[in-house]
Every structure is written in C-alpha cells, then in structure tokens.
Protein backbone atom coordinates (compact mmCIF):
# COMPACT_ATOMS: atom_id res chain seq x y z
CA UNK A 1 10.90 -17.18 -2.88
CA UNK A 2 13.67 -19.10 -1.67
CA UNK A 3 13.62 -22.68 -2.46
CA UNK A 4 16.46 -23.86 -0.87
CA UNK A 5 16.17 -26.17 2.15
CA UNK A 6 12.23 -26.72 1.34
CA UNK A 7 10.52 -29.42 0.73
CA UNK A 8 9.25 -29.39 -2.64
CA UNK A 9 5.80 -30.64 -1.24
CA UNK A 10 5.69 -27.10 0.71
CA UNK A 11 7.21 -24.86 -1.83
CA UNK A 12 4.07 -26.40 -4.35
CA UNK A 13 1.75 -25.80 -1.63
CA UNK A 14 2.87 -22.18 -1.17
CA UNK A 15 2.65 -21.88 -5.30
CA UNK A 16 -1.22 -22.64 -4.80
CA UNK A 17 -1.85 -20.28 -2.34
CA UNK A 18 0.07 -17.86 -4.66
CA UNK A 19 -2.22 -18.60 -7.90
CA UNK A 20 -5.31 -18.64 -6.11
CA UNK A 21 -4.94 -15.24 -3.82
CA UNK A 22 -3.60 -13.18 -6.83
CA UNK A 23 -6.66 -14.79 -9.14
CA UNK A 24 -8.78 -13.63 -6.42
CA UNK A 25 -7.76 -10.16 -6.91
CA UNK A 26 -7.67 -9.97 -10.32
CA UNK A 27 -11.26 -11.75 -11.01
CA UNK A 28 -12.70 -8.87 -8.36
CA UNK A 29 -11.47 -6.08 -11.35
CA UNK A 30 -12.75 -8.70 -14.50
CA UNK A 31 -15.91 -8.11 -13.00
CA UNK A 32 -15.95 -4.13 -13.12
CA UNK A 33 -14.95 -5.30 -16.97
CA UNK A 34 -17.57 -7.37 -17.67
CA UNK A 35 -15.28 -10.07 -17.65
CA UNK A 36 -16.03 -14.11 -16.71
CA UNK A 37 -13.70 -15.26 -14.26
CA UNK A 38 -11.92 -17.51 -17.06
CA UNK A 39 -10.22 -14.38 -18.41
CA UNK A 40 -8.29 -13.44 -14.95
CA UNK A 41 -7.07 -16.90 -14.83
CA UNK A 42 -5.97 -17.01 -18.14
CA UNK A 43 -4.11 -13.78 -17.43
CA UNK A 44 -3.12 -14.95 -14.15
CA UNK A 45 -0.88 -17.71 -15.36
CA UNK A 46 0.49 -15.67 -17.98
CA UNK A 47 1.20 -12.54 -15.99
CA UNK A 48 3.35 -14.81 -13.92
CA UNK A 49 5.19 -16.86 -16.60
CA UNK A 50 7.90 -15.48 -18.97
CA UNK A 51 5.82 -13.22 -20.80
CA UNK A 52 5.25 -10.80 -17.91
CA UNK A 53 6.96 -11.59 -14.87
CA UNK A 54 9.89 -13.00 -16.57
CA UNK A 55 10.57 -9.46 -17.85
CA UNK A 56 11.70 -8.57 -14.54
CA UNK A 57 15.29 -9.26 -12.74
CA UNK A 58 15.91 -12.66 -11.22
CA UNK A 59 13.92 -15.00 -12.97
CA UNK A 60 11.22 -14.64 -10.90
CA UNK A 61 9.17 -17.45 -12.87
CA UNK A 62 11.78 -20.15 -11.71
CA UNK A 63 12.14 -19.06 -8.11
CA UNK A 64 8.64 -18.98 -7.51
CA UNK A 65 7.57 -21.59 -9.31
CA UNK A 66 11.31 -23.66 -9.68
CA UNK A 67 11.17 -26.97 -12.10
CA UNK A 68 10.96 -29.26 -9.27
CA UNK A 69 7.76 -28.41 -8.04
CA UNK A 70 6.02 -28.38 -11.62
CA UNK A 71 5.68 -32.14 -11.58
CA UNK A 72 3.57 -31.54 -8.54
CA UNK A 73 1.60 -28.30 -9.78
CA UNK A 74 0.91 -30.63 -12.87
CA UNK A 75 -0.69 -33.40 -10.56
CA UNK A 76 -2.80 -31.06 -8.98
CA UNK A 77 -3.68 -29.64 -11.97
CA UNK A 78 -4.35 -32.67 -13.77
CA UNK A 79 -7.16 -33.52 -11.07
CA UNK A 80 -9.63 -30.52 -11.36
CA UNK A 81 -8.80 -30.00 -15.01
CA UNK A 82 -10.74 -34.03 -15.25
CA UNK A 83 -13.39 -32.88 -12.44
CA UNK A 84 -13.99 -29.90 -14.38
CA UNK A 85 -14.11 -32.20 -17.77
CA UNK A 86 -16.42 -34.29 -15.78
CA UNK A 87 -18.82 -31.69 -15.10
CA UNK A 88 -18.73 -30.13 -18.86
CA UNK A 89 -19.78 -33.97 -20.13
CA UNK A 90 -22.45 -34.17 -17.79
CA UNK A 91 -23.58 -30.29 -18.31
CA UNK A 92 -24.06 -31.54 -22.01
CA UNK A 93 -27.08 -33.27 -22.26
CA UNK A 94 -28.20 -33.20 -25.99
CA UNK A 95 -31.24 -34.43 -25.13
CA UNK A 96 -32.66 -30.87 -25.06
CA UNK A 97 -32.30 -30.72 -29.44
CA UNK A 98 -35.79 -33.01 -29.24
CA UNK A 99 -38.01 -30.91 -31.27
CA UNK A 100 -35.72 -28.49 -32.98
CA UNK A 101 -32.80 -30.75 -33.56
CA UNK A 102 -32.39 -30.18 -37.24
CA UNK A 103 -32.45 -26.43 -37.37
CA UNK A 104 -30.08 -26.49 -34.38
CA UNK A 105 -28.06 -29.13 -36.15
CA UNK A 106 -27.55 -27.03 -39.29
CA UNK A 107 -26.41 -23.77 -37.08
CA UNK A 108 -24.31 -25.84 -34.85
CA UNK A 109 -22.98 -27.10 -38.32
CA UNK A 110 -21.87 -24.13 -39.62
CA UNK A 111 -20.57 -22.58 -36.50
CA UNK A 112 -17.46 -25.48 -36.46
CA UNK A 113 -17.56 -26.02 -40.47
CA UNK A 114 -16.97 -22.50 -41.31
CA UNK A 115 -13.99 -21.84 -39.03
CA UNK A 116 -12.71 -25.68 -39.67
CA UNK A 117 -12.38 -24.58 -43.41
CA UNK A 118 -11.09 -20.90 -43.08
CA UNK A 119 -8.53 -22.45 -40.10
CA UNK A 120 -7.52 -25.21 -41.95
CA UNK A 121 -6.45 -22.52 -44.86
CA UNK A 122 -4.37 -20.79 -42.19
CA UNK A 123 -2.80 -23.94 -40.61
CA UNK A 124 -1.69 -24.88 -44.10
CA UNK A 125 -0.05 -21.33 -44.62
CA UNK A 126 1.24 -21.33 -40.82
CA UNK A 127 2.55 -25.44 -41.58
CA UNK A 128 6.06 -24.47 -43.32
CA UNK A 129 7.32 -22.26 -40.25
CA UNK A 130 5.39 -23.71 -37.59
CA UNK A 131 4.46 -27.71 -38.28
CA UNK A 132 7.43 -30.06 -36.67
CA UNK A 133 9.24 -31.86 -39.57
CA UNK A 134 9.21 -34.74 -37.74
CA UNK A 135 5.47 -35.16 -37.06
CA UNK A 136 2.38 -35.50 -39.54
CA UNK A 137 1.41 -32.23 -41.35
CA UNK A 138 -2.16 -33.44 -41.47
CA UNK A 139 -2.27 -33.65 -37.26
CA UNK A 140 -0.84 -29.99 -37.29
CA UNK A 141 -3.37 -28.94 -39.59
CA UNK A 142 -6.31 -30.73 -38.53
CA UNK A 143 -5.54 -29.60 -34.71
CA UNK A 144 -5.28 -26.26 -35.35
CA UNK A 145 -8.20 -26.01 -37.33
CA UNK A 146 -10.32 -27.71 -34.68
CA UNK A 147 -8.81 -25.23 -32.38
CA UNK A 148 -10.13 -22.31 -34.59
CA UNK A 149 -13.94 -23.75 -34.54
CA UNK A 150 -14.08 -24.16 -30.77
CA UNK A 151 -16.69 -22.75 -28.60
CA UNK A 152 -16.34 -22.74 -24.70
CA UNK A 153 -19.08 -24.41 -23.58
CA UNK A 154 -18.51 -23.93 -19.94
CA UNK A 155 -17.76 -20.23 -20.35
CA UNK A 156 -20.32 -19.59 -22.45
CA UNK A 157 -22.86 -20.70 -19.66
CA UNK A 158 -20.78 -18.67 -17.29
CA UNK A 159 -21.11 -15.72 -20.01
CA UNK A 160 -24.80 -16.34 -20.86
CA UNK A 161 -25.68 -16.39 -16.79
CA UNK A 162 -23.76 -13.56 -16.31
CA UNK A 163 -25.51 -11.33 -18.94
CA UNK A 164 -29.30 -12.17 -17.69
CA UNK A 165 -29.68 -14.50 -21.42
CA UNK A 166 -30.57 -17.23 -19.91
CA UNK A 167 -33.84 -19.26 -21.25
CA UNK A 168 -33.60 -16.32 -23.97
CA UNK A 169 -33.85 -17.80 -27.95
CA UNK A 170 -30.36 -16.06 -27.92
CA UNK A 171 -28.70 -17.72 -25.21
CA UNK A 172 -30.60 -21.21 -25.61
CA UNK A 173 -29.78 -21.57 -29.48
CA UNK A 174 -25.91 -20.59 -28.39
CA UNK A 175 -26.05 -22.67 -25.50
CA UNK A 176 -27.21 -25.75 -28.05
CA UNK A 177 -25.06 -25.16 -31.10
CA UNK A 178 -22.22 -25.25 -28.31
CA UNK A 179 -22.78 -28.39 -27.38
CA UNK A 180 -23.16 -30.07 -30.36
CA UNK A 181 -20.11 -28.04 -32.00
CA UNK A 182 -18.34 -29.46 -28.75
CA UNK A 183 -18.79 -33.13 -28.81
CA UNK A 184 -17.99 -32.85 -33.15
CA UNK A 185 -14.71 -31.21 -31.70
CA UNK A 186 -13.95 -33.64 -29.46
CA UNK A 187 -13.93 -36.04 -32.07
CA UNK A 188 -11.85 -34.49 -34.34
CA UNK A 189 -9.32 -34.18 -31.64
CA UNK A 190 -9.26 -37.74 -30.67
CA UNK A 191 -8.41 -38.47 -34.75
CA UNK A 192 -5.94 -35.92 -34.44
CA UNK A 193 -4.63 -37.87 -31.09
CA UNK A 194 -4.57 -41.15 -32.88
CA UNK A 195 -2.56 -39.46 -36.30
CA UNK A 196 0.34 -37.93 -33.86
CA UNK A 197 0.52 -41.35 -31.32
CA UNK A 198 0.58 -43.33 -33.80
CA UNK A 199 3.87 -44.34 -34.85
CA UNK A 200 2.39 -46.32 -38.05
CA UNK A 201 -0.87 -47.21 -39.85
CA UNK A 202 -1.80 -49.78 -37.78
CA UNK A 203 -1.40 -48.14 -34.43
CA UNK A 204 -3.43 -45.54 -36.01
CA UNK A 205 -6.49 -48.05 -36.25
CA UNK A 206 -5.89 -49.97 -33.16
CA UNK A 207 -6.04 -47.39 -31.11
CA UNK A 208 -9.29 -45.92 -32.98
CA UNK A 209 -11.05 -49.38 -32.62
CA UNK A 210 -10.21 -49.38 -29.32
CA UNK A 211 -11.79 -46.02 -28.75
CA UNK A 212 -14.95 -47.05 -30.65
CA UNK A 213 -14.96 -50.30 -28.13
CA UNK A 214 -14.78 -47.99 -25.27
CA UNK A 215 -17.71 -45.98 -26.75
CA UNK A 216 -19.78 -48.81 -27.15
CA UNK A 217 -18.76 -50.28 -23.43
CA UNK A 218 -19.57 -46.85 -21.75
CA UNK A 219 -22.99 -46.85 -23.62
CA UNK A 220 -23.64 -50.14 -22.24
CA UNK A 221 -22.42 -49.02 -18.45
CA UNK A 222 -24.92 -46.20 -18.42
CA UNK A 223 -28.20 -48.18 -17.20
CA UNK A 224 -25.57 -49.77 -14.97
CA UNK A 225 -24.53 -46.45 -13.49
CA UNK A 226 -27.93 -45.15 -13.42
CA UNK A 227 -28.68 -47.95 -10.89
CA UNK A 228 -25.80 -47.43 -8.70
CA UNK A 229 -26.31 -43.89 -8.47
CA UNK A 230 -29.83 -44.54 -7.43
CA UNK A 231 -29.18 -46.96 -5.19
CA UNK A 232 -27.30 -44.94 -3.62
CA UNK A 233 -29.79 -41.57 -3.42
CA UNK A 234 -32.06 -44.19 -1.54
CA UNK A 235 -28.89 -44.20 1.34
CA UNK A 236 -28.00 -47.82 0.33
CA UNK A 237 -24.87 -49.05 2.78
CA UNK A 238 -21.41 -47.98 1.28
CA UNK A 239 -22.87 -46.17 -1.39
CA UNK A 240 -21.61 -42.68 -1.51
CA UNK A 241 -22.44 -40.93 -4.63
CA UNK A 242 -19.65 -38.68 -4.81
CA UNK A 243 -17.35 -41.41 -3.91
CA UNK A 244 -18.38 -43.34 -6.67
CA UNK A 245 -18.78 -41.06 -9.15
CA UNK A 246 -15.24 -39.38 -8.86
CA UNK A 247 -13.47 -43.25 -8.66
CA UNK A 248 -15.41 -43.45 -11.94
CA UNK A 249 -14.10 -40.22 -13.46
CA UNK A 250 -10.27 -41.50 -12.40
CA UNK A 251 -11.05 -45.08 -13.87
CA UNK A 252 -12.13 -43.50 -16.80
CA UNK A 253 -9.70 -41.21 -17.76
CA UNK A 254 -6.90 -43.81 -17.03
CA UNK A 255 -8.62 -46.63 -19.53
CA UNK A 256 -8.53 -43.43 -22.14
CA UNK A 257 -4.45 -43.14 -21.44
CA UNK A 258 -4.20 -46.63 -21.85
CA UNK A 259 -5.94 -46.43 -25.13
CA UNK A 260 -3.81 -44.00 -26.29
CA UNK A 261 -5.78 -40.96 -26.40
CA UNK A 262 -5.47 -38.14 -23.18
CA UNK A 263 -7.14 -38.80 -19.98
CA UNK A 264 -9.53 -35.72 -20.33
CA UNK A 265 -11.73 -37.82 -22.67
CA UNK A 266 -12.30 -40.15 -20.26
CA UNK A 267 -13.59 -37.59 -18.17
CA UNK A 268 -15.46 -35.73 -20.11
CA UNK A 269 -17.34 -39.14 -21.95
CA UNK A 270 -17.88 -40.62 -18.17
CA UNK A 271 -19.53 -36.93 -17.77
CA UNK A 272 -22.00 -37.85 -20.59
CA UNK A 273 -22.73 -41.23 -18.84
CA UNK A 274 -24.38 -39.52 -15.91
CA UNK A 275 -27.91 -39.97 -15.59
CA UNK A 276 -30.06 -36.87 -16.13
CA UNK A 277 -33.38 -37.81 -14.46
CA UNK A 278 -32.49 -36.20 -10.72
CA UNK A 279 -32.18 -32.65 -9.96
CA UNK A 280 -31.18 -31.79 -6.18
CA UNK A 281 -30.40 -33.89 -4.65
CA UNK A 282 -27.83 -35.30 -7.16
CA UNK A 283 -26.32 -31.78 -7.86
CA UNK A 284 -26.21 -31.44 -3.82
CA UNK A 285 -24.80 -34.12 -3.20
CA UNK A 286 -21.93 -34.82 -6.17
CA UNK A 287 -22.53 -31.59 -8.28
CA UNK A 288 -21.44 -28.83 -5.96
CA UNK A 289 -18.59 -30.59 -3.89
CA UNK A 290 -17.05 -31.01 -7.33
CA UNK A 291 -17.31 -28.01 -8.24
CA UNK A 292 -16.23 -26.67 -5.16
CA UNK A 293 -12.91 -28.68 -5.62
CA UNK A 294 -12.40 -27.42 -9.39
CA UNK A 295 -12.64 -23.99 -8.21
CA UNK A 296 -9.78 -24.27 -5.73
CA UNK A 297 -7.59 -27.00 -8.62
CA UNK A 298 -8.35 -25.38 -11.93
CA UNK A 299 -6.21 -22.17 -11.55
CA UNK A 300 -3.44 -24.52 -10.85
CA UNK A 301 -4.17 -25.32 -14.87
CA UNK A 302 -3.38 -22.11 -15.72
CA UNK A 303 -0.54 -21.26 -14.07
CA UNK A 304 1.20 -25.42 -15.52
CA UNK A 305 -0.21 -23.56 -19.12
CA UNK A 306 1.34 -19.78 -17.99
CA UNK A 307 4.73 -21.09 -17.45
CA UNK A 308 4.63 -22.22 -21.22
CA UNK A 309 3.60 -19.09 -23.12
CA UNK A 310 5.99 -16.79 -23.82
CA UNK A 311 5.09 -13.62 -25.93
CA UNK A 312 9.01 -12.33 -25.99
CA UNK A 313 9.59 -15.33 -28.31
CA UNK A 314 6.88 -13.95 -30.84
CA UNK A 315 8.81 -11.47 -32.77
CA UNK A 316 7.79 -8.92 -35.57
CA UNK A 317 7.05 -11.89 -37.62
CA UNK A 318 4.86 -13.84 -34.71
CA UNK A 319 3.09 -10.43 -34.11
CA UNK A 320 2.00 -10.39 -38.20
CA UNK A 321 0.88 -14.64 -37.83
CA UNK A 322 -0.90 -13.66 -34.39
CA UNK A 323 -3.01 -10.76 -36.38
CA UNK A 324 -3.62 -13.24 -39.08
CA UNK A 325 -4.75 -16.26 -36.56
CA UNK A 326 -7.07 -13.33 -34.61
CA UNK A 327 -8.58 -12.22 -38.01
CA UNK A 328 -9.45 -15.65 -38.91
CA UNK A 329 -10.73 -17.07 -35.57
CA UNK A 330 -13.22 -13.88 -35.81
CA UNK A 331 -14.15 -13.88 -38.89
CA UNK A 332 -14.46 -17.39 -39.05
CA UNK A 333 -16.84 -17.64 -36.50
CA UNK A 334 -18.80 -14.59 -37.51
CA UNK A 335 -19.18 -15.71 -40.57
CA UNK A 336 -20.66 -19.18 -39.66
CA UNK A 337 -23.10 -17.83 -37.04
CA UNK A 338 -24.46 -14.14 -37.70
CA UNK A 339 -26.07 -14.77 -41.72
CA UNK A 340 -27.66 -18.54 -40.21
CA UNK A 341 -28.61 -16.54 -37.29
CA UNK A 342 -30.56 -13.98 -39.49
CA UNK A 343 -32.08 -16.90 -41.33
CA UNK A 344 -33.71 -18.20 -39.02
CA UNK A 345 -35.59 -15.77 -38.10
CA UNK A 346 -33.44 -13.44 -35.54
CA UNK A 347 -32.94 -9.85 -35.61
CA UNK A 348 -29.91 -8.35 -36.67
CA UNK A 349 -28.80 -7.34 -33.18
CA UNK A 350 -29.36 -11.00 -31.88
CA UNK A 351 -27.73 -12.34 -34.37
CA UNK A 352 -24.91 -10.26 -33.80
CA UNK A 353 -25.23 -11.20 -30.26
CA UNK A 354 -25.13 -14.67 -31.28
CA UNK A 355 -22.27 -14.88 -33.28
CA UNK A 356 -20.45 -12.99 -30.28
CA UNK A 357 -21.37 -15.86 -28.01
CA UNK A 358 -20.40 -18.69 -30.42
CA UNK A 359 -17.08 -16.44 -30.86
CA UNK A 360 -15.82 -17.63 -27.12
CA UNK A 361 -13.20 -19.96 -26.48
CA UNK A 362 -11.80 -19.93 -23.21
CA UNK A 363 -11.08 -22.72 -21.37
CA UNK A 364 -12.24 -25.46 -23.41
CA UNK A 365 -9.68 -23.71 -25.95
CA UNK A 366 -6.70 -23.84 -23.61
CA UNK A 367 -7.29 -27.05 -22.62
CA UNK A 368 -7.00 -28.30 -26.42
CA UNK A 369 -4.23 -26.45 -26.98
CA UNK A 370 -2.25 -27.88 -23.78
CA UNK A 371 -2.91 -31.28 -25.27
CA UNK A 372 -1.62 -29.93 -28.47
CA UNK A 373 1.31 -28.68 -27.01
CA UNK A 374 2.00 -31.91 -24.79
CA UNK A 375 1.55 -34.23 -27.82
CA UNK A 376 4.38 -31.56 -29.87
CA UNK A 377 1.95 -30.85 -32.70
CA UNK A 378 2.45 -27.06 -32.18
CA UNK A 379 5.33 -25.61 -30.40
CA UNK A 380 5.82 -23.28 -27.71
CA UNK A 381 5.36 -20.15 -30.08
CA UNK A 382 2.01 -21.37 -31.66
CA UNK A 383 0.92 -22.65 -28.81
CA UNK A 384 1.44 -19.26 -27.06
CA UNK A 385 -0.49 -17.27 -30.32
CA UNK A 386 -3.66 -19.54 -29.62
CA UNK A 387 -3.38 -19.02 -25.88
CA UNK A 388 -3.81 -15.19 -26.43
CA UNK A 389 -6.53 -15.78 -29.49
CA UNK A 390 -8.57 -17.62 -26.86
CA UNK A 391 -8.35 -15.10 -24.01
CA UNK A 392 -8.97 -11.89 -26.55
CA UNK A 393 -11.88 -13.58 -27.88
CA UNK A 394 -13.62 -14.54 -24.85
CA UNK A 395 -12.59 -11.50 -23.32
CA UNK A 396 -14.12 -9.83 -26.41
CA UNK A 397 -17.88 -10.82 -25.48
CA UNK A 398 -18.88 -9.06 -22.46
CA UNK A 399 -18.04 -5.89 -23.96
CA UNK A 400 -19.57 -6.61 -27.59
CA UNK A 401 -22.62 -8.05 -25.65
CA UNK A 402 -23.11 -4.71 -23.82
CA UNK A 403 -22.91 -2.45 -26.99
CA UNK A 404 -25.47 -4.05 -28.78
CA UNK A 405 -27.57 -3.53 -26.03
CA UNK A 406 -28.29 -7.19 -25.34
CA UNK A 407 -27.67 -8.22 -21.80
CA UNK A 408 -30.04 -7.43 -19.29
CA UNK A 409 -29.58 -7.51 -15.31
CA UNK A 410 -30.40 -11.15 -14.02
CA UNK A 411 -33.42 -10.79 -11.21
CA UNK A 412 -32.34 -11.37 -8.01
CA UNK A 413 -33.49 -15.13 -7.41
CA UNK A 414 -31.68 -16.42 -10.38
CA UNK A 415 -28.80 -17.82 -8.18
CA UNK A 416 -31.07 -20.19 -6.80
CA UNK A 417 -33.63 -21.24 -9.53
CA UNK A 418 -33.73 -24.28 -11.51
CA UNK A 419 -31.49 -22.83 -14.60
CA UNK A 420 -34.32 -23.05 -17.93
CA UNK A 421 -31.24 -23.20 -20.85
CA UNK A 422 -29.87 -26.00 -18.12
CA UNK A 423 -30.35 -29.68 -19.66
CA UNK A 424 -34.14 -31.09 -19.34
CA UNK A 425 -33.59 -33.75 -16.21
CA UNK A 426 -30.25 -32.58 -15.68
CA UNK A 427 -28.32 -31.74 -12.65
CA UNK A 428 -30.36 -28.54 -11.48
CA UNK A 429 -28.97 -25.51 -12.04
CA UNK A 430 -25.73 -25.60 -13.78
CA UNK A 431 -22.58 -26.17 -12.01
CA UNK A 432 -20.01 -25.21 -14.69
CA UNK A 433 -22.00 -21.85 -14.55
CA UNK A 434 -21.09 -21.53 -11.24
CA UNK A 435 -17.27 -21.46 -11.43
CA UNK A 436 -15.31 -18.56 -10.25
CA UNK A 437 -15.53 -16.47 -6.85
C-alpha cells in the first residue's frame, strides 16, 4: 500500500478494513478446527507483523500499516479493548458462588496459586536475561507470574458455549473458578502497576490509597447507578442507557489513568458496578450494541499487539525459554485444577476436561501482557514468548476437549435462551460469549 499523498486518517481506515476482512477469513477455517474466534485474531495480528509478513520483501508491515497511522490504530483500539473490559466486569457477577462459595473458593484458589508459585520460579530464572536493569525485579517477577495463572474468562465462555458445556458441573465450576481467579489477578496486576509507576516508596502508596478510595467510591456509586439505569428503562427524558453507560465506562477508565494505574481497570471495575437485576431489556438495549461495536474494534487490538511480536528475534536460546515458559504454564495449571477436580467428586475425564478449560488464556492474557509491555516490565522478546503461550494454550482446548470425549453438540435453541452458567440476574444471555462472526 502506498502511503504517500494519503491522509493518515484514510490509510488507518483502510488498515481496519484490512484486519477485519482477513480475520473474517481466517475465523471461517478456526471453526473447521474447533477453534474460538480469539485464536484467528491472535494469529491475525501476528501473521501480519514481523514474524510472518515481515519475512517477505519490502517491509510489508510498515507499508501497510506505516508508524504514522499506529497512533490512530491504537485509539481505535484502545476503545473496544475498554468496551470489551466493560462487558467482562459486568459478565462477572460473583454473586452466583452463594451456596457453594467455599468449595469453589478453594478450586479457584489453587487454579491461580499453583501457577503463581511454579511461574514465579520461572520469572526468577528468566529475571537475569530478561528483567530491565533499570526497573524493579519484583514487578518483573510478580507480572509474569500473574501472567502464568491467568484464565480467559471471556474465552472460556466463548469455549464452554461452543462445546454444548454450558449449565454442565464442568463448565459451571470452570466458569466460577474463572471469575474469581480473574478479579485475584486483577489485583495482583494493579500492585504490580503501582511497583513499576512508582518512582519511590511513597508514590507506591499514594497511588494504592488512591485506588482503594476509588474502590470504596465506586461501591458507593452502585445504588446510584442502579437508579439511573432504571430510570431510564422506564423511558425517563434524556436518559439513554447506552449513552450513559458508555460515558461511564470513558469516565472511569480516565479517573484509573489519573490514578496511576491503566485505563482498562476502570473499565472493567465500572463493569462490576452494573446492576444485575434486569435481563432483556438491559442486554437489548446496552448489552448487544456494545458488543456489536467490540466486534468490529477489538481486532484492531490485535493487530497494535501483532506489530510488536516478533518470533525472528527469539533465537535458539528464546526457542529453549519459550519450551520452558509452555511447560510451566501447562503444567502449572494442570496441576492446580485436575487432582482438586478429582476431589471433589469429578470423574477423571471431567477433571481432565476441567483443567483443559482453566488452561485458556487468550485474550484476557494478551491484554495483560500489552500492559506489561507498555509499562517496560518485559521486553519485546518476552513479551512475544507469552503472546504465543497464550494462543497455543487456548488453541490447545478445543482439540483436548474433543478427545476426551467431552463436548457435546449445543441444541438448536441455545442461541436464543437465557444462558444457565450466565450470572443469576445478570444481563441475559452472555454477551462476551457472543464475540466473533
């Protein structure tokens, strides 16, 4: 593509079109491979970065997508990657542990401590060649370890849906311990976010006792926001839902930057705000536009991550640290899920299913890991090892699913019915699910 004489506006615009035509092509074969739409749009944007079509003549990356229009991609980016975040928050509704919360609690426990611990072990080996000297060994190490005990919430619905588990004990247990192992994640990372901004020990503490204060604020806002949004399911003047609720998200995620910790937090906490007491009409009228708009944005995300992994750098030694950080992501999360699993009463085949579910990362993963990046905790060659980790280990559960013979074919009306592992009172059936052609 020619950039010269375009407007940088127009050569952006074409860009989109770009991403979102060749992910529709690509997410049309995942499918044959039993494949979420995440994976082709993690491949996507690295099939046309460095790693693949910078192999080829011209430097294709740069024409196509040339540095002046990545400011712009990033923008548009930026704006369904805090929808999305949005959604995931509100998706999460831990409400549904009443009743079972403290045998959910101790499998959602060891599903992030196990892989914290075993990650942490491999951060401290990876540290010497890969930590920046000039930044806090503990923030490299305690990122990357949270980065080893993710689970994709989001996917996993999309995963679970997909494979006809849902309201199954398999898929609501998984569906559970990943929403509990998300929101302990999410913490860690904004400790880790305070450790790297910080420039000394009292930074460190201002900025989390200013989080805290923002915690405490948004709890307070909730009954607020409950009103507004009924007053405005009852057609009160001026009061559009999805008007409101996106300024909210936007608001949100820009008192988070000022804080000091990354906009998507915002997001995501004014996502757990949302009342959960309306179905339909709610998810009709705010739900599904948004996620209408985060399906056309969010593959903009992946191409702004694409352009920054680059397996050429890698190396015979990157290749040995890559099979070391795939062994220990699996294992680690194997190993925390399949014998807890077993104890509690699951066959051996659901708990393997189990652990295979729990074992997804995807695009909660990559998100993390762009934050990582942005903040310079981990550098363009770790950063590029975790990228692949999380697509081979989501891409790893349709397959795994289908061998041990647990998916079954989801009826025919189960597009349209209230979802059962969808939060009780939440927003009908779930949206996040939903993402993807």
């Amino acid at each position: 593509m020619a950039a010269e004489g375009l407007p940088t506006e127009a050569i952006a615009m074409a860009d989109v079109a770009i991403v979102l035509l060749a992910g529709r092509l690509l997410i049309g074969l995942s499918r044959r491979l039993r494949q979420p739409p995440v994976v082709a749009e993690i491949a996507i944007g690295i099939m046309l970065g460095p790693s693949v079509l910078g192999l080829l003549p011209g430097d294709l990356p740069e024409r196509i997508f040339p540095h002046d229009a990545r400011p712009m991609l990033s923008a548009v980016a930026q704006v369904g990657l805090l929808l999305f975040m949005f959604l995931a928050g509100w998706e999460m509704d831990l409400g549904r542990l009443r009743g079972r919360g403290r045998s959910i609690g101790v499998m959602a426990g060891l599903s992030m401590a196990v892989p914290l611990v075993l990650g942490a072990g491999a951060a401290v080996l990876l540290a010497g060649r890969y930590a920046d000297a000039g930044r806090s060994t503990t923030a490299f190490v305690l990122f990357l370890s949270t980065a080893f005990a993710i689970t994709a919430f989001p996917v996993l619905a999309r995963i679970i849906k997909d494979s006809g588990l849902t309201g199954t004990r398999v898929g609501s247990t998984a569906m559970a311990c990943a929403a509990v192992g998300d929101v302990l994640a999410w913490c860690v990372l904004v400790l880790v976010v305070a450790i790297s901004e910080s420039g000394s020990p009292g930074d460190f503490f201002t900025v989390v006792g200013l989080s805290a204060a923002y915690g405490l604020v948004a709890f307070a806002v909730r009954p607020l926001l409950r009103f507004l949004v009924g007053r405005s399911r009852q057609g009160a003047s001026g009061a559009n839902p999805l008007v409101l609720i996106a300024s909210g998200v936007f608001l949100s995620a820009w008192v988070t930057s000022w804080i000091g910790i990354h906009a998507i937090f915002g997001a995501f906490a004014f996502g757990l705000m949302m009342p959960r007491e309306t179905r339909g009409e709610l998810h009709r009228r705010v739900a599904a536009p948004l996620t209408g708009i985060v399906t056309v944005l969010l593959p903009v995300f992946f191409i702004v991550t694409g352009l920054s992994v680059n397996v050429g750098v890698l190396g015979p030694a990157g290749l040995s640290y890559l099979g070391l950080i795939l062994v220990v992501a699996v294992l680690g999360k194997y190993a925390g899920t399949v014998l807890p699993a077993r104890m509690s009463g699951m066959s051996w085949r659901e708990a393997g299913a189990f652990g295979t579910l729990m074992n997804t990362r995807g695009l909660t993963e990559i998100v993390i890991l762009d934050i990582g990046r942005q903040l310079g905790v981990i550098d363009t060659e770790m950063f590029t090892m975790m990228v692949i980790m999380a697509l081979v280990t989501t891409a790893m559960a349709g397959p795994l699913l289908h061998m041990l013979g647990i998916t079954r074919t989801a009826a025919p009306h189960d597009e349209t019915r209230q979802d059962p592992a969808a939060p009780e009172g939440g927003t009908g059936r779930s949206a996040l699910a939903k993402l993807g052609p």
